[in-house]
Protein backbone atom coordinates (compact mmCIF):
# COMPACT_ATOMS: atom_id res chain seq x y z
CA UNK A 1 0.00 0.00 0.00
CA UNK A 2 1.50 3.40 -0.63
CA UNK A 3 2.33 5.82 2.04
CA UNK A 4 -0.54 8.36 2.28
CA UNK A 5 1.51 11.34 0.56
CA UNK A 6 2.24 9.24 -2.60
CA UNK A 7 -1.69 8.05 -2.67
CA UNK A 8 -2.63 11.48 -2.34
CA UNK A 9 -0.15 12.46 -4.98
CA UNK A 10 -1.37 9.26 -7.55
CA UNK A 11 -5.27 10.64 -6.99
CA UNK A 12 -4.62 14.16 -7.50
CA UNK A 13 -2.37 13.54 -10.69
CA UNK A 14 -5.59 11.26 -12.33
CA UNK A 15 -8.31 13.44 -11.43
CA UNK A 16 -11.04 13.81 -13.31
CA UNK A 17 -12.59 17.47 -12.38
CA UNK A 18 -11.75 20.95 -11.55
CA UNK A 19 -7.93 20.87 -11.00
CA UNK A 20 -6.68 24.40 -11.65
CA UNK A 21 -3.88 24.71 -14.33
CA UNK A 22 0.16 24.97 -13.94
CA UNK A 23 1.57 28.26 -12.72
CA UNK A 24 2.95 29.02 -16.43
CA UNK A 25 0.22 27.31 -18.21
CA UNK A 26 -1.88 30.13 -20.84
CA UNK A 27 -5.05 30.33 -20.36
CA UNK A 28 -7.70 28.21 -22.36
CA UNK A 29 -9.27 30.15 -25.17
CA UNK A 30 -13.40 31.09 -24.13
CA UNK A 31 -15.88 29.22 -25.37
CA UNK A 32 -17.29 30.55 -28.55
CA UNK A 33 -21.08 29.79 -27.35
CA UNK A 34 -22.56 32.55 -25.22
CA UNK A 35 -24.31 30.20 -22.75
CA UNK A 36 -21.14 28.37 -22.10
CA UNK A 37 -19.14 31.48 -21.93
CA UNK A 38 -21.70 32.49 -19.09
CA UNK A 39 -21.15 29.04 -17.54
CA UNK A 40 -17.42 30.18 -17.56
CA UNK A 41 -17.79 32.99 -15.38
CA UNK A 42 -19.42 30.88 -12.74
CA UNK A 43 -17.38 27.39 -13.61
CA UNK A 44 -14.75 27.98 -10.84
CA UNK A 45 -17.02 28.90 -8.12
CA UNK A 46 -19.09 26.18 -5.83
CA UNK A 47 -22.44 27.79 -5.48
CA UNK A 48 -24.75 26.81 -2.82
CA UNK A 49 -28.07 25.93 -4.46
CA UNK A 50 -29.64 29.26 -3.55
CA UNK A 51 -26.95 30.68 -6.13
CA UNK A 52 -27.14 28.25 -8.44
CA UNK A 53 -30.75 28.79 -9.13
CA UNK A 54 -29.78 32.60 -10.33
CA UNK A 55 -26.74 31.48 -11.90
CA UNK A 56 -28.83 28.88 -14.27
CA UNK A 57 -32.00 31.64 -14.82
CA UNK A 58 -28.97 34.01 -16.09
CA UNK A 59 -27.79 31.02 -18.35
CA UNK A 60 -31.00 30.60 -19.74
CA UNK A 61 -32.71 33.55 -19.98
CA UNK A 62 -29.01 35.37 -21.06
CA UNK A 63 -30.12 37.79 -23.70
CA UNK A 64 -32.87 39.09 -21.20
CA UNK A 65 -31.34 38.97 -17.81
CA UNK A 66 -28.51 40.74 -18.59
CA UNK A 67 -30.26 43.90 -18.83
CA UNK A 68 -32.49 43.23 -15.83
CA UNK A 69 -32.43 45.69 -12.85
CA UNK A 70 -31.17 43.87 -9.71
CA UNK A 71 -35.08 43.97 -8.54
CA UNK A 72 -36.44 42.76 -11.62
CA UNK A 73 -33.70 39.98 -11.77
CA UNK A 74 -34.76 38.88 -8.06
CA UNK A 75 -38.27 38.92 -8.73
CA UNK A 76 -37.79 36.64 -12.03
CA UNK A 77 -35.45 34.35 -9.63
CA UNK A 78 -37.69 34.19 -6.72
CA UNK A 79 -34.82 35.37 -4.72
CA UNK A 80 -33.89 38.91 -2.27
CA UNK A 81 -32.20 41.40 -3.50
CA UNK A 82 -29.18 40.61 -0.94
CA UNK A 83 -28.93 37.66 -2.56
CA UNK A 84 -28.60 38.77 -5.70
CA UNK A 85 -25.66 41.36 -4.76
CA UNK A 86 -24.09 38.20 -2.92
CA UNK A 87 -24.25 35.54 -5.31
CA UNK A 88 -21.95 38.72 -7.76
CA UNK A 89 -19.81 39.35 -4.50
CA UNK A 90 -19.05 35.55 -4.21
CA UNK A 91 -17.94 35.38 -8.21
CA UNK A 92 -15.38 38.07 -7.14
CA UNK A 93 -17.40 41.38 -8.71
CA UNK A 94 -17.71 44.29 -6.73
CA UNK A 95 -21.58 44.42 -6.54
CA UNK A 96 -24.63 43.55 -9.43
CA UNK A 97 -23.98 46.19 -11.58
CA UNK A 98 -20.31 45.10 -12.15
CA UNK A 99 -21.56 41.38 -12.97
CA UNK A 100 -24.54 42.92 -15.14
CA UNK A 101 -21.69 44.74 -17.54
CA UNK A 102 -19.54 41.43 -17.79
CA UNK A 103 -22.99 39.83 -18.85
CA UNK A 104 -23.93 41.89 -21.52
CA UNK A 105 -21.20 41.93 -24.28
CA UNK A 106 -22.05 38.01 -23.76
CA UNK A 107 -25.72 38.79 -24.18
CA UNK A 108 -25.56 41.00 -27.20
CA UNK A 109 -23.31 38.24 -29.25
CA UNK A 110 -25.96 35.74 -28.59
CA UNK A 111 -28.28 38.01 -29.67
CA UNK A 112 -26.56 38.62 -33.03
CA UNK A 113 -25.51 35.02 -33.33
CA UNK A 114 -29.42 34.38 -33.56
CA UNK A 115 -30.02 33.87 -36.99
CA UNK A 116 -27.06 30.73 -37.24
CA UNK A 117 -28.42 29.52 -33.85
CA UNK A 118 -32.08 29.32 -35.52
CA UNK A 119 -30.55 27.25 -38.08
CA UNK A 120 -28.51 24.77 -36.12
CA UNK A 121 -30.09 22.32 -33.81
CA UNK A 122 -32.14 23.12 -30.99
CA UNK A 123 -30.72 24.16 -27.67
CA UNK A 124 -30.60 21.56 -25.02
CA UNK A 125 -32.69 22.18 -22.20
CA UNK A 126 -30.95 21.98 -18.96
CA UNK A 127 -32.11 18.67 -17.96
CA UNK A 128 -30.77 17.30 -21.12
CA UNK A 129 -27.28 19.38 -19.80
CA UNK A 130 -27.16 18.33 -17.17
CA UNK A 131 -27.27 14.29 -18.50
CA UNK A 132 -24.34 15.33 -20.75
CA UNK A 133 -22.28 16.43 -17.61
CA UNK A 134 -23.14 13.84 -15.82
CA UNK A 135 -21.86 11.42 -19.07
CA UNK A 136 -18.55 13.61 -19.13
CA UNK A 137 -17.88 12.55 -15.31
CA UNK A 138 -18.75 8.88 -15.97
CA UNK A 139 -16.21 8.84 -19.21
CA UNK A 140 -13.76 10.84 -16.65
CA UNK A 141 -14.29 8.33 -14.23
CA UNK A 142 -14.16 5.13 -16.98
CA UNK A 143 -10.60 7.00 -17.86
CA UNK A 144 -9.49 6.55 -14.15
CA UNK A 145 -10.23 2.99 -14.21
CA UNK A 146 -8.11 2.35 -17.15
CA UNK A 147 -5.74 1.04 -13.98
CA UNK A 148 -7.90 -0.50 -11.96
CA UNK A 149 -4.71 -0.91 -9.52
CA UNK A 150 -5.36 2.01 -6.79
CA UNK A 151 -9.37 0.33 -6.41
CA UNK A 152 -8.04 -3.15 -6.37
CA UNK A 153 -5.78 -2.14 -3.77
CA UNK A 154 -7.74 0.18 -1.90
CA UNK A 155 -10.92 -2.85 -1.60
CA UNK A 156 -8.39 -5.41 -0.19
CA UNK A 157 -7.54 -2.79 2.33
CA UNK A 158 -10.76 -2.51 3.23
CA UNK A 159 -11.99 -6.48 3.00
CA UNK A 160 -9.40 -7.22 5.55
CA UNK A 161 -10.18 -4.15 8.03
CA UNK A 162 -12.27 -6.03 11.04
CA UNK A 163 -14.24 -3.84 11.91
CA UNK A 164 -14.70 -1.45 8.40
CA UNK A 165 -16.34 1.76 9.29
CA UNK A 166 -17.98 3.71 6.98
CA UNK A 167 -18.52 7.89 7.42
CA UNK A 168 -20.67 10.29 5.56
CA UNK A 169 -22.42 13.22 7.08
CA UNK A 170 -24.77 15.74 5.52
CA UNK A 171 -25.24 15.07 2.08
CA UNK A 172 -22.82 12.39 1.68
CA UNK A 173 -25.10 9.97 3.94
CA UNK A 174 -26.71 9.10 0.82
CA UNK A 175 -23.83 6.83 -0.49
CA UNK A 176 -22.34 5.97 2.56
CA UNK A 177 -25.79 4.49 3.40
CA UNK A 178 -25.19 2.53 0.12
CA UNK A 179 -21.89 1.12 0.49
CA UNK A 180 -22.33 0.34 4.14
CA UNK A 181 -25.69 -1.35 2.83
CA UNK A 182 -24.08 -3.62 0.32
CA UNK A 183 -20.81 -3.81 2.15
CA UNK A 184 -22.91 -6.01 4.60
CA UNK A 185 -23.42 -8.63 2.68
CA UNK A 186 -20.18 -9.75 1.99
CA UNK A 187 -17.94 -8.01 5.36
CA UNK A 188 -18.70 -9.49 8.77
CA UNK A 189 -18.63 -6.14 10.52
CA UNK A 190 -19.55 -2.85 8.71
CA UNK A 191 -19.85 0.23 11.04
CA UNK A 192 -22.02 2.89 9.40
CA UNK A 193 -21.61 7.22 11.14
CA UNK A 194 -23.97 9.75 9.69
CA UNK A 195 -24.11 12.16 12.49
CA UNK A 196 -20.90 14.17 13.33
CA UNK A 197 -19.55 15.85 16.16
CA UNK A 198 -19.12 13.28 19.52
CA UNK A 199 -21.42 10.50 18.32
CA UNK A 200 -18.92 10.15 15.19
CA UNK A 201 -15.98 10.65 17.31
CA UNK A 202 -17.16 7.92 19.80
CA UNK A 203 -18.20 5.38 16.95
CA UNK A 204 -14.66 5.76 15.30
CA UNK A 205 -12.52 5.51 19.00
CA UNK A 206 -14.52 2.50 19.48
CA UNK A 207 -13.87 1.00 16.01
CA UNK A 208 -10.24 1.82 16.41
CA UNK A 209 -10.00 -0.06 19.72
CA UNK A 210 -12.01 -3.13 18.05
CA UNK A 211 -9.30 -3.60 16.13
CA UNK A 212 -10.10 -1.65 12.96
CA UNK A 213 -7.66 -0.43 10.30
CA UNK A 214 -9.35 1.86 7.88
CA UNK A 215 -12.02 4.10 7.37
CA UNK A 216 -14.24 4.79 4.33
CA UNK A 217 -15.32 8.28 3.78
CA UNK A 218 -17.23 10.24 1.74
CA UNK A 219 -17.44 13.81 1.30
CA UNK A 220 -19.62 15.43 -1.38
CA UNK A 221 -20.11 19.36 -1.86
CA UNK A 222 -20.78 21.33 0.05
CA UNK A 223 -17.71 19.65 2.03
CA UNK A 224 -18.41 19.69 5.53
CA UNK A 225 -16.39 20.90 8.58
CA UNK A 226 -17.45 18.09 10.76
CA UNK A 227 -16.37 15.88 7.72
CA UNK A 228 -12.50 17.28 8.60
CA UNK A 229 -13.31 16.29 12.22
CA UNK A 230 -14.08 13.03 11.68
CA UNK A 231 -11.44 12.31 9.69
CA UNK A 232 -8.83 13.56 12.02
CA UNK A 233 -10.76 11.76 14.57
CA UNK A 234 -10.02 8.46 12.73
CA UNK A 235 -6.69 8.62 12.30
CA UNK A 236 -5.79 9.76 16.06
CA UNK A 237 -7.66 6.25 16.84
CA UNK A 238 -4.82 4.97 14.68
CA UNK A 239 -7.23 3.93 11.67
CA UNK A 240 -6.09 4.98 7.71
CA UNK A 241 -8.66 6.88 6.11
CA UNK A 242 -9.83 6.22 2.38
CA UNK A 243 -11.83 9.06 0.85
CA UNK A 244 -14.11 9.35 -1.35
CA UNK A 245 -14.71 12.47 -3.12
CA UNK A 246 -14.75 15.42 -5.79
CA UNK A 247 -11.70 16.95 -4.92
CA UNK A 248 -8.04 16.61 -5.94
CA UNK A 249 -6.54 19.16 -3.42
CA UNK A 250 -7.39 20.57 0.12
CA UNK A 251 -8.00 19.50 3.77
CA UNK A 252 -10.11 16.65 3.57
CA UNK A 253 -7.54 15.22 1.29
CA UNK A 254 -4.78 15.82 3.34
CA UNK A 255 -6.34 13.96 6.05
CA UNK A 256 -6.73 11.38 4.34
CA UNK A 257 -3.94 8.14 3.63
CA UNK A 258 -5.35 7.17 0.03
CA UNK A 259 -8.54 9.36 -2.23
CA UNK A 260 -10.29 8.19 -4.73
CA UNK A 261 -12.32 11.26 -6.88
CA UNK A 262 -15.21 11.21 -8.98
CA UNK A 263 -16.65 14.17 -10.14
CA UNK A 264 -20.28 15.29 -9.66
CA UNK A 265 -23.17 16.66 -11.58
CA UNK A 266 -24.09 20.36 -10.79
CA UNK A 267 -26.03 21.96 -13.03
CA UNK A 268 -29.30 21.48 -11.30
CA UNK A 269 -30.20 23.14 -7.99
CA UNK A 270 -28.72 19.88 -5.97
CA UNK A 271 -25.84 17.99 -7.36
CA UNK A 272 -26.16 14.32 -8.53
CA UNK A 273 -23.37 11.82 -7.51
CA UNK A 274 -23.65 9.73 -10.76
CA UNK A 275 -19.87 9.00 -11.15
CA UNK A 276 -19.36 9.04 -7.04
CA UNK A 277 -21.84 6.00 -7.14
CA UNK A 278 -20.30 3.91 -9.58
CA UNK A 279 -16.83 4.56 -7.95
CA UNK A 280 -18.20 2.97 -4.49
CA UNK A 281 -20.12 -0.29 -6.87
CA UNK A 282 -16.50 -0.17 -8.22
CA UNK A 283 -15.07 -0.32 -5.00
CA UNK A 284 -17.09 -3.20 -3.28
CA UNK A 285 -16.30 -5.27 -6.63
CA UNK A 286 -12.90 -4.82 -5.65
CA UNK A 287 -14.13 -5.87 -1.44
CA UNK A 288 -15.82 -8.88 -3.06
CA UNK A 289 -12.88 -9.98 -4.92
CA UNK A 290 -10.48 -9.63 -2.37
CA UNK A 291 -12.13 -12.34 -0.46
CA UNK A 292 -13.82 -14.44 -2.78
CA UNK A 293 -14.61 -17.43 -0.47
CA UNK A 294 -15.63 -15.32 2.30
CA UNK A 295 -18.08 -13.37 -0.23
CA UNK A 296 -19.48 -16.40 -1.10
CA UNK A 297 -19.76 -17.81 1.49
CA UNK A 298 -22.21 -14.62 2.95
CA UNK A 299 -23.67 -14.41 0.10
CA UNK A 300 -25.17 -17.69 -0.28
CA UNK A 301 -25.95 -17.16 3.63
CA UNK A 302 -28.01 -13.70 3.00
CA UNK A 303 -30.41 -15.36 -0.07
CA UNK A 304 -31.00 -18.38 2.53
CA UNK A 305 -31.96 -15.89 4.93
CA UNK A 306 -34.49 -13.34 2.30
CA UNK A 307 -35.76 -16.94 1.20
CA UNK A 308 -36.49 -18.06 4.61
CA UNK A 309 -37.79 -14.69 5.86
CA UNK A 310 -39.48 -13.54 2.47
CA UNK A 311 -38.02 -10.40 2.33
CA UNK A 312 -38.85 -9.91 -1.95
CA UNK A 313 -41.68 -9.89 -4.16
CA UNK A 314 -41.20 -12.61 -6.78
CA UNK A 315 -39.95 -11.41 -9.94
């Protein structure tokens, strides 16, 4: 297994997702479409889905919103005013007005692009957008597991940690739920923590005196602080700490020994975790094969048990 620092290195240097360029590197040319050129000026930012509701009106009503009064444009949004001058504070412009003027040279070339536009195919809507970026984090992803090697490695790890705990708070509870669900069946003690703060800290001391070795996290945006916590809290209780996540740089990934990232979907008002979900199927394939008589062996014990008990509808 590698030492945490060269894992961390490995992860960050394959990636898929927001990684920012080399010191020297030029700058990409802008997109030539106005909508994606709008997309641009918020592409760097995380919004919280408050802001991302007025960034995606702005992207789809450009040629009209960009000449909007901050009232009108908060009215059309359903939002405050404050939030308005906010969500333009937290792109880096001084107030509205400022992000208004960067908006409207945009506007005005979509406008006079109209006629080719009307002759070209029709504009996605933004559910069909946001299917495409979710396929262009599940081809990232499919590049990452080109070499399977860090997963393989990372799910026998984790097969022979007795007791396996898995973390996610917030938002992430979703897939830890999952794993920990499926993880079950085939690992004879899976720990599951959704709530932070002491209760997490007291589940991972007491999996770290049972003998445990790792930790499976996951942390989604927005990344929380009681995430970090846990984290360090696992590896003063002398556990290594696998993470699961979006990011290739930062605090959670410092804390962690080895990180696997998958990028997720965000242009609807709440991300989707399309490529995050196949990572952790990936990664219990990998648990499973580790032990293959052991996984078996539970396996064929679990549909005993449904069969006995009922617990399907025929199919």
């Amino acid at each position: 297994m590698p030492s945490g620092q060269q894992a961390r290195a490995q992860s960050a240097a394959i990636r898929p997702g927001r990684a920012g360029p080399a010191a020297k590197a030029p700058p990409p040319a802008p997109p030539a479409d106005p909508p994606a050129r709008v997309r641009a000026l918020f592409g760097e930012h995380r919004l919280s889905p408050a802001r991302r509701r007025i960034a995606q009106y702005l992207i789809d009503h450009l040629t009209e919103a960009a000449f909007l009064s901050i009232t009108d444009l908060a009215e059309r949004v359903g939002v405050s005013q404050p939030s308005v001058t906010r969500f333009a504070t937290s792109l880096g412009y001084s107030g509205y007005p400022a992000l208004r003027e960067a908006l409207q040279p945009i506007a005005l070339s979509a406008v006079a692009a109209a006629p080719d536009a009307a002759r070209e195919e029709p504009r996605r809507n933004e559910l069909q957008a946001a299917v495409d970026a979710e396929i262009e984090n599940l081809e990232q992803l499919r590049r990452l597991v080109a070499d399977p090697g860090p997963i393989v490695t990372v799910g026998r790890e984790l097969a022979a940690s007795v007791p396996l705990t898995v973390v996610g708070l917030r938002i992430s509870a979703s897939l830890a739920e999952y794993f920990a669900y499926a993880a079950r069946r085939i690992h004879p003690d899976v720990r599951l923590v959704t709530r932070g703060g002491s209760v997490a800290y007291d589940a991972l001391l007491q999996s770290g005196e049972a003998g445990g070795g790792w930790v499976l996290a996951f942390a989604m945006p927005r990344h929380a602080k009681e995430t970090l916590a846990a984290l360090r809290a696992a590896r003063r209780s002398g556990q290594r700490v696998a993470l699961i996540t979006d990011l290739a740089l930062g605090p959670l990934v410092d804390e962690a020994d080895v990180t696997l990232t998958a990028g997720t979907g965000s242009r609807l008002v709440f991300d989707s975790y399309a490529a995050p979900g196949l990572l952790a199927a990936s990664l219990l394939q990998a648990m499973a094969d580790a032990s293959p008589e052991r996984t078996q062996r539970r396996l064929e014990k679990y549909e005993q048990a449904a069969e006995q008990h009922d617990f399907f509808l025929e199919e």
